[in-house]
N, C-alpha and C. Protein backbone atom coordinates (compact mmCIF):
# COMPACT_ATOMS: atom_id res chain seq x y z
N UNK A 1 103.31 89.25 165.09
CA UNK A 1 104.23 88.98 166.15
C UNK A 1 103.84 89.73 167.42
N UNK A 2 103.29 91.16 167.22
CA UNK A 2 102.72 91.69 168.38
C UNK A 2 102.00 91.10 169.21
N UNK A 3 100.85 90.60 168.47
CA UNK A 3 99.77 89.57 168.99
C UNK A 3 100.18 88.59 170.09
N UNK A 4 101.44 87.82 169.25
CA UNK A 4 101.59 86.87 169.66
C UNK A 4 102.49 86.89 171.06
N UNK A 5 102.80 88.33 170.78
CA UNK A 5 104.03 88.44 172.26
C UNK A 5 102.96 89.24 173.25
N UNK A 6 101.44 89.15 172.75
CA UNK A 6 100.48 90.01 173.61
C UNK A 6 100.66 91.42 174.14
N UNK A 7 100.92 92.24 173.01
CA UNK A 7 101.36 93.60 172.58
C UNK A 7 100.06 93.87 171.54
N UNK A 8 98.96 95.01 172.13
CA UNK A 8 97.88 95.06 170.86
C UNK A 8 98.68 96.16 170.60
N UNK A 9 98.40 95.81 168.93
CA UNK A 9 99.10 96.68 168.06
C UNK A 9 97.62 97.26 166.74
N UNK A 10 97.96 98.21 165.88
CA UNK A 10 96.87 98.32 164.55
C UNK A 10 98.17 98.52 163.18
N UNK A 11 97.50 98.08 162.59
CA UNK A 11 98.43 98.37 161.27
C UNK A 11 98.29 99.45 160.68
N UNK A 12 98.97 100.64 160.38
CA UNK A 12 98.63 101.87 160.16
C UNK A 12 98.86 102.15 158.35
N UNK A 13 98.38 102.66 157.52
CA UNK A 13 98.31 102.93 156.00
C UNK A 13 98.96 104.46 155.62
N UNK A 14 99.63 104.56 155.06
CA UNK A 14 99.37 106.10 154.71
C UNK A 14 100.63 106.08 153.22
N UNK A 15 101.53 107.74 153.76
CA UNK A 15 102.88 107.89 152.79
C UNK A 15 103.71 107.97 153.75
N UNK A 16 104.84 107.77 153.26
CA UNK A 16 106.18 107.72 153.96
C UNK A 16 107.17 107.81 152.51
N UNK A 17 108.13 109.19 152.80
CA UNK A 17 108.86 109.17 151.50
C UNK A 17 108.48 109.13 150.22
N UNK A 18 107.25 109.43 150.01
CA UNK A 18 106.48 109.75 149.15
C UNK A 18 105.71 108.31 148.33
N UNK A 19 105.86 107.30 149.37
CA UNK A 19 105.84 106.48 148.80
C UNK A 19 104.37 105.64 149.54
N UNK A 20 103.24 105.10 148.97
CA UNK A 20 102.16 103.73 149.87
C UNK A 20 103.37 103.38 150.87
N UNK A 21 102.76 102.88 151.89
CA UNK A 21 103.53 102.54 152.72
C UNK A 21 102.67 102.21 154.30
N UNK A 22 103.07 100.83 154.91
CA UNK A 22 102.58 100.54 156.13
C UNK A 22 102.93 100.40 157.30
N UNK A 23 102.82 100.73 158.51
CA UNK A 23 103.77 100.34 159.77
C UNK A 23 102.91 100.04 160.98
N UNK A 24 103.01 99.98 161.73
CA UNK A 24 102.61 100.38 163.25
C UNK A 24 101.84 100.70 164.25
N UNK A 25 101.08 100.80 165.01
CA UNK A 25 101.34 101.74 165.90
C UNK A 25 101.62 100.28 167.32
N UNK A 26 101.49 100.41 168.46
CA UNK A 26 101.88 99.29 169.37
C UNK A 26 101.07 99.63 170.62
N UNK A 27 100.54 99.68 171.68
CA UNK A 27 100.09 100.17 172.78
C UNK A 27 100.61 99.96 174.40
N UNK A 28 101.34 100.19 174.80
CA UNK A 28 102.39 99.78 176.23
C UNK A 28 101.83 100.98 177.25
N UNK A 29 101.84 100.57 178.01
CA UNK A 29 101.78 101.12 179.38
C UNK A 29 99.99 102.17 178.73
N UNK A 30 99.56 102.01 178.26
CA UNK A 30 98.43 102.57 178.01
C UNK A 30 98.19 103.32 177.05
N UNK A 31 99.60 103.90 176.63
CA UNK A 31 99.54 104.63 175.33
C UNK A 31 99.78 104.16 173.96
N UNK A 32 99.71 104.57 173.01
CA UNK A 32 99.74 104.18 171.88
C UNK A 32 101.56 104.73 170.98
N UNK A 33 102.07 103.71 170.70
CA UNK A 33 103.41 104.93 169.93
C UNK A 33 104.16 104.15 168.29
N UNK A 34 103.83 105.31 167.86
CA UNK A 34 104.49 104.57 166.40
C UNK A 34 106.25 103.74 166.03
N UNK A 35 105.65 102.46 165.37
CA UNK A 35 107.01 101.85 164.80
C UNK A 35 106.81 101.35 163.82
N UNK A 36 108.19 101.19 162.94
CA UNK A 36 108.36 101.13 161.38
C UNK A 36 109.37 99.87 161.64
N UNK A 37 109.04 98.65 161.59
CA UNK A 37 110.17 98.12 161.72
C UNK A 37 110.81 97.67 160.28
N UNK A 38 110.36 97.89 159.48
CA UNK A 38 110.75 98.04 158.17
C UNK A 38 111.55 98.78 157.66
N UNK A 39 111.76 100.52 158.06
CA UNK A 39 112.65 101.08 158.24
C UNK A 39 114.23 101.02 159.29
N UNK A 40 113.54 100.19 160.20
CA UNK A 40 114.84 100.15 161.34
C UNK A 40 115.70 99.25 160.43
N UNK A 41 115.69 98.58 159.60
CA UNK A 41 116.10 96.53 159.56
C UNK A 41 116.86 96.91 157.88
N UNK A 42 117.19 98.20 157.59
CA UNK A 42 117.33 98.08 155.97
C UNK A 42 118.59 97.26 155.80
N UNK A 43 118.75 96.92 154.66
CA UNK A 43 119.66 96.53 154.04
C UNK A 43 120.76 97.14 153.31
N UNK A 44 121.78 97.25 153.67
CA UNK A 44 122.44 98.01 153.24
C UNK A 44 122.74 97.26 151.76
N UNK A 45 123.87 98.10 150.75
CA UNK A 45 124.74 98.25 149.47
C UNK A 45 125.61 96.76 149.70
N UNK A 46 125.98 97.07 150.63
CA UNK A 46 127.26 95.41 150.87
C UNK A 46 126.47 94.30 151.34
N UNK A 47 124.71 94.64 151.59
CA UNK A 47 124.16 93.23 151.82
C UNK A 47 124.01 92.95 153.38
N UNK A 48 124.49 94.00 154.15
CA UNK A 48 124.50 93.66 155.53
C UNK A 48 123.28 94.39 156.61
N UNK A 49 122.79 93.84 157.61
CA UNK A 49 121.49 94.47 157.78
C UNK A 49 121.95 96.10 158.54
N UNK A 50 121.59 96.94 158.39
CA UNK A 50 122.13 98.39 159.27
C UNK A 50 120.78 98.24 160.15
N UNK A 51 121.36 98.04 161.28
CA UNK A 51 119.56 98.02 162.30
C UNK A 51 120.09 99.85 163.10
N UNK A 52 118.61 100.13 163.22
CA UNK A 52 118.71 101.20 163.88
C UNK A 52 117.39 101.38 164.71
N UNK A 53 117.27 102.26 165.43
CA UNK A 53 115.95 102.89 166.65
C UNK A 53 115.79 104.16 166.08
N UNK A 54 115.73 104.14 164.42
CA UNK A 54 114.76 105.87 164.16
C UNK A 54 113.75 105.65 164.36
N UNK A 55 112.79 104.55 164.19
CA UNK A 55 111.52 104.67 164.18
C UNK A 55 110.74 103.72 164.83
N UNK A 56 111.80 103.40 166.03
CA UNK A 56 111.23 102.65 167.29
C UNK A 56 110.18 103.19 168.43
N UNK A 57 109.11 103.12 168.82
CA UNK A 57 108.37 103.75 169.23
C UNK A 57 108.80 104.91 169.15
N UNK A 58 108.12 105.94 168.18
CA UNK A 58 107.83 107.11 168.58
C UNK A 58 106.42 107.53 168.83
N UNK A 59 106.33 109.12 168.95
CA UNK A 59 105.45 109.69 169.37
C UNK A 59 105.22 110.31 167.96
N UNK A 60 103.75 110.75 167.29
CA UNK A 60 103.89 111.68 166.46
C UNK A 60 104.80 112.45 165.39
N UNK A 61 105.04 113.70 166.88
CA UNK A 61 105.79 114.06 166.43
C UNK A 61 107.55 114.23 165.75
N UNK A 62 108.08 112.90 166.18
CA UNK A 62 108.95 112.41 166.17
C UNK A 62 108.81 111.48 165.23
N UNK A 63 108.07 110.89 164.71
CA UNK A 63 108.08 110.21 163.49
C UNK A 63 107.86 110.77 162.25
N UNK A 64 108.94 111.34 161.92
CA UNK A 64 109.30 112.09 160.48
C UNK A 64 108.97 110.65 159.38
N UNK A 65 108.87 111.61 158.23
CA UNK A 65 108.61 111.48 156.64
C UNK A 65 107.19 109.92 156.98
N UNK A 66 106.72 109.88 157.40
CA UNK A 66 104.85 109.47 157.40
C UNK A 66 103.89 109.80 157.58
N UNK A 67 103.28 110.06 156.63
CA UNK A 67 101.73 110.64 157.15
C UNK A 67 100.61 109.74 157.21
N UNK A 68 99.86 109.48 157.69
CA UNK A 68 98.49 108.27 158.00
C UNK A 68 97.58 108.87 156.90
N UNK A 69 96.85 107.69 156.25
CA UNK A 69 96.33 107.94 155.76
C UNK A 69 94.91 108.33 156.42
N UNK A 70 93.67 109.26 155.55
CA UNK A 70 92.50 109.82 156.35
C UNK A 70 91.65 108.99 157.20
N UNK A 71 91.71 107.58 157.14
CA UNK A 71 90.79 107.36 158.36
C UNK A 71 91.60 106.65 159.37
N UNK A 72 92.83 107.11 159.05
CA UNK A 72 93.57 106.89 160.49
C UNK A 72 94.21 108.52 161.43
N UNK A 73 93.76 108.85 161.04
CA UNK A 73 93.96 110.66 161.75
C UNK A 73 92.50 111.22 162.06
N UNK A 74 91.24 110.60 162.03
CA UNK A 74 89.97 111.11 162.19
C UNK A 74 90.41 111.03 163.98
N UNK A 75 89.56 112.14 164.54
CA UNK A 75 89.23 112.22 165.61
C UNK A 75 89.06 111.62 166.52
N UNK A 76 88.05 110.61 165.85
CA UNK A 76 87.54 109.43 166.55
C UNK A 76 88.77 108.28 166.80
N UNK A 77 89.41 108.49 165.82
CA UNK A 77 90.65 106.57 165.40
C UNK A 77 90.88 107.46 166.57
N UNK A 78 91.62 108.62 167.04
CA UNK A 78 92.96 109.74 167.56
C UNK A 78 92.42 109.43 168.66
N UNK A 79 90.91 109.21 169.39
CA UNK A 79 90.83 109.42 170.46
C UNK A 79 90.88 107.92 171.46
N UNK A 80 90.63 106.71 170.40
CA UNK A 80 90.55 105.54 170.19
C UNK A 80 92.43 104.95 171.01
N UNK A 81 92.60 105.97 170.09
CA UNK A 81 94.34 105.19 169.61
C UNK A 81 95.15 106.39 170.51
N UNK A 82 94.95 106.94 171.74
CA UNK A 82 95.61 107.83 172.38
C UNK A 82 97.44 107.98 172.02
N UNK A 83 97.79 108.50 171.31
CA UNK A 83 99.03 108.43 171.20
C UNK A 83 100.17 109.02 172.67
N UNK A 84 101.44 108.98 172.85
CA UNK A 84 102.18 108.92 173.60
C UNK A 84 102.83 110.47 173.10
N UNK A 85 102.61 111.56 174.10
CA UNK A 85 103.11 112.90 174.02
C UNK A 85 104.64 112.43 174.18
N UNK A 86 105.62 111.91 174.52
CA UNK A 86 106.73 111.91 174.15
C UNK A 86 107.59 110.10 174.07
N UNK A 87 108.45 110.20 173.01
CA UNK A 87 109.03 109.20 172.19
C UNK A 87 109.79 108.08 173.31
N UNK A 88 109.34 106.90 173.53
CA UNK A 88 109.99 105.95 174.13
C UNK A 88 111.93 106.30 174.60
N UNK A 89 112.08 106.20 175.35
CA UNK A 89 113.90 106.40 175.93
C UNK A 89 114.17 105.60 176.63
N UNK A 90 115.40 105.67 176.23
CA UNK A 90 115.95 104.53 177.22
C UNK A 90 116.26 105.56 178.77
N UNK A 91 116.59 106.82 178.38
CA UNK A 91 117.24 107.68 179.11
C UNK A 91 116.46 108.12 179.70
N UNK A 92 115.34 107.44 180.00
CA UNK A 92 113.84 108.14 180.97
C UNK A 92 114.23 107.49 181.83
């Protein structure tokens, strides 16, 4: 869908919650910033979708419980894939 809305995006591999797991990253205004839209969209107990912005573009450090797997944290991907020193806002 990135593609198609002409948003380059990479598909990123690693853990999240201790679990395989895939998401993200997106590239806007030049930088690179992580999203899970898999996590935003869960499903709740009663069946109803709970949408949320935890893991709508962030930055790094702001994207708790994922880690990339090793050849997406090499130097080279990092310098490739410039990430965004701070997390998308609305309040910017």
């Amino acid at each position: 869908m990135f593609t198609d809305a002409g948003i380059e995006s990479r598909i990123i591999a690693g853990i999240a919650d201790s679990q395989q797991h895939v998401w993200n990253i997106v590239k806007l205004d030049g930088v690179w910033y992580n999203i899970d839209l898999t996590w935003d969209d869960p499903i709740g107990s009663n069946g109803e979708s709970l949408i949320s912005y935890d893991f709508f573009l962030k930055n790094m450090e702001d994207f708790i419980c994922h880690e990339r797997a090793p050849e997406y944290s090499t130097e080279e991907f990092m310098e490739r894939h410039m990430m965004a020193e701070d997390s998308f806002s609305l309040q910017d």
